[in-house]
Protein backbone atom coordinates (compact mmCIF):
# COMPACT_ATOMS: atom_id res chain seq x y z
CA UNK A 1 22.08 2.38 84.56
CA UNK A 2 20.76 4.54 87.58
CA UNK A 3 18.55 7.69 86.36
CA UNK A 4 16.36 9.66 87.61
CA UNK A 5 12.59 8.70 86.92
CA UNK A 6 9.86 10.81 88.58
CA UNK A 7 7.86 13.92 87.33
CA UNK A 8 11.08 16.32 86.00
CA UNK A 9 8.27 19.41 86.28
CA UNK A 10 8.86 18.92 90.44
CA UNK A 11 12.31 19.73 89.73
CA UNK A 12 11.93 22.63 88.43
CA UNK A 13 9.48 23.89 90.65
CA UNK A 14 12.18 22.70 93.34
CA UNK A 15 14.59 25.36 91.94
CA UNK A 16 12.18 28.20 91.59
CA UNK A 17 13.02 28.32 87.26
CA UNK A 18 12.50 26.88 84.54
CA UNK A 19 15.46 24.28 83.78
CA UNK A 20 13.77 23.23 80.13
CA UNK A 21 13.76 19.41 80.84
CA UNK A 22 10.16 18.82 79.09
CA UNK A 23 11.01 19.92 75.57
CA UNK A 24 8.22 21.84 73.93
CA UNK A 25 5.64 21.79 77.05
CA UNK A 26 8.39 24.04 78.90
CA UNK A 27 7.59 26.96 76.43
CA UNK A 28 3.96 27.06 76.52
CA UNK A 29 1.32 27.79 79.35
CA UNK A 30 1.18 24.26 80.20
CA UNK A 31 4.53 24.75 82.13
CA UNK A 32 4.61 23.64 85.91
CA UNK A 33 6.66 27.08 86.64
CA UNK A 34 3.96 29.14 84.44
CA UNK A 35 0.91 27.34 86.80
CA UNK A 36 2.71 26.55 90.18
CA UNK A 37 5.68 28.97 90.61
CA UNK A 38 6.38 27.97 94.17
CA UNK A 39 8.20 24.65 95.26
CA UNK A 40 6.67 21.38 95.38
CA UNK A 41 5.21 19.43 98.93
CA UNK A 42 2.56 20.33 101.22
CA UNK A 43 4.83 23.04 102.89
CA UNK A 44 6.28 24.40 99.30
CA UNK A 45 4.38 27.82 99.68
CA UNK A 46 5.54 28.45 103.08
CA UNK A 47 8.57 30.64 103.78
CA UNK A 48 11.47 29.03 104.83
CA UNK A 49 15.07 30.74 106.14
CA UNK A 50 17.83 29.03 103.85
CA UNK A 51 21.15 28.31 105.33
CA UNK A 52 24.50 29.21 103.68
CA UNK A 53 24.70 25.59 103.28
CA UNK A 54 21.26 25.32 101.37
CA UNK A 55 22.15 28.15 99.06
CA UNK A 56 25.21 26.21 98.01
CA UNK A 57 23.48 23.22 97.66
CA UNK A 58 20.77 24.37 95.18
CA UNK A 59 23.20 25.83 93.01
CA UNK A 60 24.62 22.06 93.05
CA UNK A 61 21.12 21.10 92.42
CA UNK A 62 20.66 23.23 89.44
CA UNK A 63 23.36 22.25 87.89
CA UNK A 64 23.18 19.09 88.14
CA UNK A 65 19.71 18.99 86.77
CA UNK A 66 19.59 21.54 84.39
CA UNK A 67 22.14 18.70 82.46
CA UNK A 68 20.45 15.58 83.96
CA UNK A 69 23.58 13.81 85.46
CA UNK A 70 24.13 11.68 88.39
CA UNK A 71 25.37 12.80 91.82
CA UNK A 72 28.42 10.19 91.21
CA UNK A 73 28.91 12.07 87.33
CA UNK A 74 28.98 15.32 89.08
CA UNK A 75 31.36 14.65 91.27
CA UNK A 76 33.59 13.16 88.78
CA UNK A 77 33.24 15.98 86.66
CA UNK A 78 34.43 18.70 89.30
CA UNK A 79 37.31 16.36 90.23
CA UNK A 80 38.29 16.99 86.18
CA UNK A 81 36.95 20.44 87.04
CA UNK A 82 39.59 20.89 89.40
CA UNK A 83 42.85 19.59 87.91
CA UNK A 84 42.27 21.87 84.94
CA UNK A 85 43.80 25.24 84.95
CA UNK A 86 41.82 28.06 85.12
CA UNK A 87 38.50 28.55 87.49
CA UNK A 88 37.33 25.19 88.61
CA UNK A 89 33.68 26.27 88.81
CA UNK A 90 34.21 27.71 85.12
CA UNK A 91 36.13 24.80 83.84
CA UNK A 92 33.14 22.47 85.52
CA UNK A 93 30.27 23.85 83.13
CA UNK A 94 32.33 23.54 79.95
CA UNK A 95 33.00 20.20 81.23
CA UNK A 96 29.02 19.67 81.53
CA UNK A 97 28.30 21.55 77.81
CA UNK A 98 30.80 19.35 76.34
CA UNK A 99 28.68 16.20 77.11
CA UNK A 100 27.45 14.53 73.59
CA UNK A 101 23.85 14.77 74.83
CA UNK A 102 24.19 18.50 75.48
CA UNK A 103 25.66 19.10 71.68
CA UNK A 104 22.80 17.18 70.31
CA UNK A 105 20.48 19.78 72.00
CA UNK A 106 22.32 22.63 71.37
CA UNK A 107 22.47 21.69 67.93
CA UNK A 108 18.96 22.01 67.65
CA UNK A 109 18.31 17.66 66.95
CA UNK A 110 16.26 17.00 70.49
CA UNK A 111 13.84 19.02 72.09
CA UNK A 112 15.30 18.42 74.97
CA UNK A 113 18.83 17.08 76.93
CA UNK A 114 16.38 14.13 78.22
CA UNK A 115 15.40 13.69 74.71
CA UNK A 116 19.21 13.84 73.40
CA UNK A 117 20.09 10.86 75.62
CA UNK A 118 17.73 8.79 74.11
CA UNK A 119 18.59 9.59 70.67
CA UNK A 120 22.13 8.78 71.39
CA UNK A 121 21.20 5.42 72.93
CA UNK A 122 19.33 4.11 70.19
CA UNK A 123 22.35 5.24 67.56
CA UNK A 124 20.48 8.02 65.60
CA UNK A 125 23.90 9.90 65.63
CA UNK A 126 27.81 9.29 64.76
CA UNK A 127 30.82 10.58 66.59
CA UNK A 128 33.72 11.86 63.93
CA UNK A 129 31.94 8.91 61.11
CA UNK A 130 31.75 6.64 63.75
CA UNK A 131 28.76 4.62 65.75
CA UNK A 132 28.09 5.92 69.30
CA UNK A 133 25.38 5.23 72.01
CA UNK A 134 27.03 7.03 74.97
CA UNK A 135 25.49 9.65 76.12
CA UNK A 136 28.21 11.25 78.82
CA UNK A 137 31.23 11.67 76.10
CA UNK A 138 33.08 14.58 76.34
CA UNK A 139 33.72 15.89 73.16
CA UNK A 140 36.90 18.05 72.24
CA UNK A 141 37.59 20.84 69.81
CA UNK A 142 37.08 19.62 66.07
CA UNK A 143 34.68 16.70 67.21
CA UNK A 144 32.03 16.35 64.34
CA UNK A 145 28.32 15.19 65.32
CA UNK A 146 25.99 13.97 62.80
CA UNK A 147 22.50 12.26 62.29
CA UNK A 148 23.50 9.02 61.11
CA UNK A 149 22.89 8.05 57.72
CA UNK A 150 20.08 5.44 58.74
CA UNK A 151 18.26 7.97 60.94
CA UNK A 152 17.94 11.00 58.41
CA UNK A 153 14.57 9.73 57.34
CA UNK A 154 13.40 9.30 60.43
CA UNK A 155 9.96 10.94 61.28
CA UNK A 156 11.20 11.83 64.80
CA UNK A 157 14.24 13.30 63.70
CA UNK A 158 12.11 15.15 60.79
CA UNK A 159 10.19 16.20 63.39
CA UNK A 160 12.59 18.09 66.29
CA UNK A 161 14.84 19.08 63.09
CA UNK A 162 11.26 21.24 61.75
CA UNK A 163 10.21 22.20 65.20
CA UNK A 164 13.81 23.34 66.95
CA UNK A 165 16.04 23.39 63.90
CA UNK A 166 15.44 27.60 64.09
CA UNK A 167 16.69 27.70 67.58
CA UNK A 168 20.05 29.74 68.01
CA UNK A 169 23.16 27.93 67.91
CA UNK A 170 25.96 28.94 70.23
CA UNK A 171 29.03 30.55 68.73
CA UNK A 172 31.29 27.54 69.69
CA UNK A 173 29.31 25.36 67.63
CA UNK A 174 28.88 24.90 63.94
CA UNK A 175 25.99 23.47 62.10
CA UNK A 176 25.38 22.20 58.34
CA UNK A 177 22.04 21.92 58.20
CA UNK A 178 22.31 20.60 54.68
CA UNK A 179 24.86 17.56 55.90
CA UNK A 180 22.70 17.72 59.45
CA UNK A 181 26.06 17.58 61.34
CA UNK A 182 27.74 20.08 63.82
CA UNK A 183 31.41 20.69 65.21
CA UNK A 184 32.71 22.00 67.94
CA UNK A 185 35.04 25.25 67.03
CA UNK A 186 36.15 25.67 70.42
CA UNK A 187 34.71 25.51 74.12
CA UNK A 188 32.31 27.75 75.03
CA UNK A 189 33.21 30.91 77.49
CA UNK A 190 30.87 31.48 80.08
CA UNK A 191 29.00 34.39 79.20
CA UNK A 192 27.46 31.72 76.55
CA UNK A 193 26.35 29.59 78.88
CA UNK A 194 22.79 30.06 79.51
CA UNK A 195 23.10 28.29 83.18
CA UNK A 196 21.90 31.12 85.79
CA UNK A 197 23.47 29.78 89.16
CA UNK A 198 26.94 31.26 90.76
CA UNK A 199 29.35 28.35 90.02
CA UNK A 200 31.36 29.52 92.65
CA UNK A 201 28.81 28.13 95.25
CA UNK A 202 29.44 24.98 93.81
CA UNK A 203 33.17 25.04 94.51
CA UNK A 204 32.68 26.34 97.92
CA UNK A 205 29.90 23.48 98.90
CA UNK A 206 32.57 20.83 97.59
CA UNK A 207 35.35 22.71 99.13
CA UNK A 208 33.97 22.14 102.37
């Protein structure tokens, strides 16, 4: 499978904010936003006039990275964006938040979405009682997530569960932290989606 595999901090020096791809380095000084808040290159701290074009491309950008999917996903998932009723740019980031790897984060179980995906690989988590290592599933209302049985003694699950287990969890999830399992109540609206980029640029670079 294709993925991306250089240094993630260039990324989000790329988009000028911090997209939280490096887990717990992203909230301490060590951050490459914190140190270097201009964009990466030899010319990344000169000014440069952006284009209508480049405006709607680095919202595309954002998005796409802030969740770590493919060019190829993205697409795909603003064709489903589209057929859905409602606003497609809307409709496209509950798409993204519904992704398995996303609920493991927001749940609180990885420090990070990068982190989530690997977790899912290797099977430290069931789908509705059921084995799953894929890390793109859209989940639905009343999906149930949980650490899987083998995993819940786990030092690296001990671990992210004692470090992020105290982060917020959105209203359109629900955690047991006794059980260590979550379910979606319902998709989220977008004033609960943390994202800051104008999804609307996003339907107007594709609409092109």
């Amino acid at each position: 499978m294709a993925r991306y595999t250089g240094a993630v901090c260039r990324l989000c020096r790329r988009e000028g904010q911090k997209l939280f791809l490096k887990g717990t380095r992203c909230h301490t000084d060590k951050c490459a936003i914190t140190r270097r808040e201009y964009a990466p290159g030899q010319h990344g701290q000169g000014r440069k006039k952006v284009s209508e074009y480049g405006i709607q491309l680095r919202a595309k950008q954002m998005a796409r990275r802030y969740y770590g999917v493919l060019e190829s996903q993205f697409s795909k998932y603003f064709d489903m964006a589209e057929r859905k009723q409602g606003m497609a740019g809307e409709n496209l980031l509950r798409i993204l938040e519904s992704r398995l790897d996303n609920v493991v984060y927001r749940l609180g179980l990885a420090s990070s979405r990068k982190e989530a995906r690997q977790l899912v690989r290797h099977e430290h988590f069931t789908l509705n009682g059921k084995k799953v290592n894929i890390p793109s599933i859209l989940l639905r209302e009343g999906d149930v997530v949980a650490v899987a049985q083998k995993s819940r003694n786990s030092e690296k699950i001990k671990a992210v569960v004692e470090a992020f287990g105290s982060r917020p969890i959105p209203e359109w999830l629900d955690y047991d932290s006794n059980a260590m399992q979550g379910k979606v109540v319902r998709m989220p609206n977008r004033e609960e989606i943390d994202l800051e980029v104008e999804e609307h640029l996003i339907v107007e670079l594709y609409s092109k």
